[in-house]
Protein backbone atom coordinates (compact mmCIF):
# COMPACT_ATOMS: atom_id res chain seq x y z
CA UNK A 1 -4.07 151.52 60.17
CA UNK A 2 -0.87 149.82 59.36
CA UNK A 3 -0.25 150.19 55.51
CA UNK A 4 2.70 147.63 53.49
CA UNK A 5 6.22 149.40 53.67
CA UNK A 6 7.57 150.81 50.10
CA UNK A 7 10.55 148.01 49.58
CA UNK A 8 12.37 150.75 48.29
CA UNK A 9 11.86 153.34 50.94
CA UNK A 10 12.07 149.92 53.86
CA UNK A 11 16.20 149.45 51.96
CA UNK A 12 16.94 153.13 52.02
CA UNK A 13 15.79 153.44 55.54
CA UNK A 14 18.25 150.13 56.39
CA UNK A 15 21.02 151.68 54.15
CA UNK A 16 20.73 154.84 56.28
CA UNK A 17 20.14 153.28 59.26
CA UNK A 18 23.13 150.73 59.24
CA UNK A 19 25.40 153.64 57.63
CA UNK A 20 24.94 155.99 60.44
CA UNK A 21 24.37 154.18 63.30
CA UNK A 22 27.37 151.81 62.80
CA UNK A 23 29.62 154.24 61.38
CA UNK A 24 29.66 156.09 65.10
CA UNK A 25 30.19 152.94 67.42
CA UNK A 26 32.79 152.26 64.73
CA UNK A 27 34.30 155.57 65.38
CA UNK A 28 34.08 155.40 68.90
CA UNK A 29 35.15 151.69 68.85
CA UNK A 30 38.56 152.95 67.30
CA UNK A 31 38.94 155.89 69.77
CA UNK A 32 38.96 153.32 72.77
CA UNK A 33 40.79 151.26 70.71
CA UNK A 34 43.75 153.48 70.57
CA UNK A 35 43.55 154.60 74.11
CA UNK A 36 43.25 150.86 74.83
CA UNK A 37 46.80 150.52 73.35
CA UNK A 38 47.99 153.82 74.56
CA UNK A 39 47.47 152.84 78.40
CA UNK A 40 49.46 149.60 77.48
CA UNK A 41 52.35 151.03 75.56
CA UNK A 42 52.82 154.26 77.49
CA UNK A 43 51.75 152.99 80.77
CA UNK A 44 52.75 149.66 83.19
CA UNK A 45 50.06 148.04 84.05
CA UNK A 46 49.49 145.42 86.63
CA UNK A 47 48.19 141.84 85.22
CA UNK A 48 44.30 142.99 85.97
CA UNK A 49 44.20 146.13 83.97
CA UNK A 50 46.08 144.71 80.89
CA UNK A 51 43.82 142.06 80.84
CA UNK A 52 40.42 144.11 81.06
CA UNK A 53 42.69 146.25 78.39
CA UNK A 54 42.96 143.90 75.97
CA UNK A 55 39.92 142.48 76.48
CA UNK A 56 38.34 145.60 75.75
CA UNK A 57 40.80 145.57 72.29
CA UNK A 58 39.83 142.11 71.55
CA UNK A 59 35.75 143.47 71.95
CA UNK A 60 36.97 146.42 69.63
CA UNK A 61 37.67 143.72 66.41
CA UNK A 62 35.06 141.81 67.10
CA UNK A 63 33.23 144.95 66.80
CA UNK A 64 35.21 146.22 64.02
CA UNK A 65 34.14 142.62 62.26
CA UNK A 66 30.55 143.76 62.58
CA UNK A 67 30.96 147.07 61.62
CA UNK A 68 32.07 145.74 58.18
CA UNK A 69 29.44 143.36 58.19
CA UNK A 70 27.36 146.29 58.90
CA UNK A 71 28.83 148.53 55.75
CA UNK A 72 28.49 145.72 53.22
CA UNK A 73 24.86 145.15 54.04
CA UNK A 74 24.22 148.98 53.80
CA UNK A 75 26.05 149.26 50.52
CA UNK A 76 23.83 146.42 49.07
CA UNK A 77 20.57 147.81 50.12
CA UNK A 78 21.62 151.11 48.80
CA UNK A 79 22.84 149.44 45.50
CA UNK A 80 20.24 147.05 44.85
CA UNK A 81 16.91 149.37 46.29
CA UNK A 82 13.74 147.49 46.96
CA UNK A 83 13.85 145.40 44.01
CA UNK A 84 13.45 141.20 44.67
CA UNK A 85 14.64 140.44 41.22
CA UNK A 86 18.03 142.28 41.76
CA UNK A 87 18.19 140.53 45.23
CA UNK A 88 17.87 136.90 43.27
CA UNK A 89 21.01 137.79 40.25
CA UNK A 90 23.14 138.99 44.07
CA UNK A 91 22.32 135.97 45.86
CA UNK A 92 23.59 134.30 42.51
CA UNK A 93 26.45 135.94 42.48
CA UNK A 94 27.53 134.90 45.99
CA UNK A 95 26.95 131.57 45.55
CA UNK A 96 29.07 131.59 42.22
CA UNK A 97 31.87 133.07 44.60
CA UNK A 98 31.32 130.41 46.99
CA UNK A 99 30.01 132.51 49.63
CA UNK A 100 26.81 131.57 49.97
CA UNK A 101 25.15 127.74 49.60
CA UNK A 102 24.03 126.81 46.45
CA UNK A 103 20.93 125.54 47.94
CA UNK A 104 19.98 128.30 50.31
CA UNK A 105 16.90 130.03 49.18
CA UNK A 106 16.34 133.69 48.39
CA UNK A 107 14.85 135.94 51.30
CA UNK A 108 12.79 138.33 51.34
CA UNK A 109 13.58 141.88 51.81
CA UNK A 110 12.29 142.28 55.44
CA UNK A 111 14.07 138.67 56.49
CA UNK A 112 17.24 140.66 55.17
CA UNK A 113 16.34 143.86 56.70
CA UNK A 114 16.17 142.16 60.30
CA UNK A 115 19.43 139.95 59.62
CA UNK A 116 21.32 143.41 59.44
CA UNK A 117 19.53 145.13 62.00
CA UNK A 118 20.81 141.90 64.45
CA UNK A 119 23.73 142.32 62.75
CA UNK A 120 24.08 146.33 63.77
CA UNK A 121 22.65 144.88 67.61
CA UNK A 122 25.87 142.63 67.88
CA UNK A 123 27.74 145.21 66.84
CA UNK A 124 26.47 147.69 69.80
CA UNK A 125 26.73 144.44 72.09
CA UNK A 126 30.17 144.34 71.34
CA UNK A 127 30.89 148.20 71.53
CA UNK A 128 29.27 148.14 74.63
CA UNK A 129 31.53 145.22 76.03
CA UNK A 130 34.38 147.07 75.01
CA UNK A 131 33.07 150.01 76.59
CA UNK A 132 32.82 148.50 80.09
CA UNK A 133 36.04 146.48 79.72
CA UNK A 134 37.94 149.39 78.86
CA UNK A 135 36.38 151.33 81.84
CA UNK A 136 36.94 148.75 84.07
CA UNK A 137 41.00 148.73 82.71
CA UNK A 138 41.32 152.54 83.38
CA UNK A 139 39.87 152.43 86.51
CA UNK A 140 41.65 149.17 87.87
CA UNK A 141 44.67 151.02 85.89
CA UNK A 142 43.90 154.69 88.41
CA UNK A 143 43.64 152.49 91.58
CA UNK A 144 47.04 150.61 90.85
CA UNK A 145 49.17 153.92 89.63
């Protein structure tokens, strides 16, 4: 039997969700990151390994982009619970700054819920490019040394 999810309890369980789970490929992100940078500074490099290097750098901010993405959208579930008429004054409030159309309509809380969890799925996407183009650097970087 499949009972209605709690809005409140479905936000926290985003909140947490996109908190934790981004927060560690955001970590991780950085640590290649920097040994990305490392290999390249400290290290020549022939032309194939810096550019699966930076490539893997470049996936990093593109990751890094999500991973803010990805904090905002946890602080706002956390901040606004499970209730719609808080989620109406917000999406107000961004379209006052600008940031959001004037005519877009209001969502509801499971529409908002999947945006961020495709939002946290790009940002493992990304991770994971980084991941492989970093690996492929070091490795192209070991055969050329």
């Amino acid at each position: 039997m499949n009972t209605p999810l709690d809005d409140h309890t479905a936000a926290g369980v985003a909140d947490a969700l996109l908190s934790t789970v981004s927060r560690v490929l955001n970590g991780w992100s950085m640590v290649l990151g920097l040994a990305a940078v490392l290999m390249l500074v400290l290290h020549p490099v022939g032309f194939y390994p810096a550019l699966a290097l930076i490539s893997s750098f470049a996936a990093g901010m593109a990751q890094a982009y999500f991973a803010v993405r990805c904090a905002f959208d946890a602080a706002v579930f956390k901040q606004l619970g499970g209730e719609a008429a808080r989620y109406i004054q917000f999406d107000r409030v961004l379209s006052a700054w600008g940031m959001r159309s004037q005519s877009a309509t209001t969502e509801s809380l499971d529409r908002r819920v999947f945006g961020a969890r495709r939002l946290l799925r790009w940002q493992g996407y990304a991770f994971g490019l980084q991941a492989l183009l970093f690996g492929v650097g070091a490795v192209a970087h070991k055969s050329c040394a």
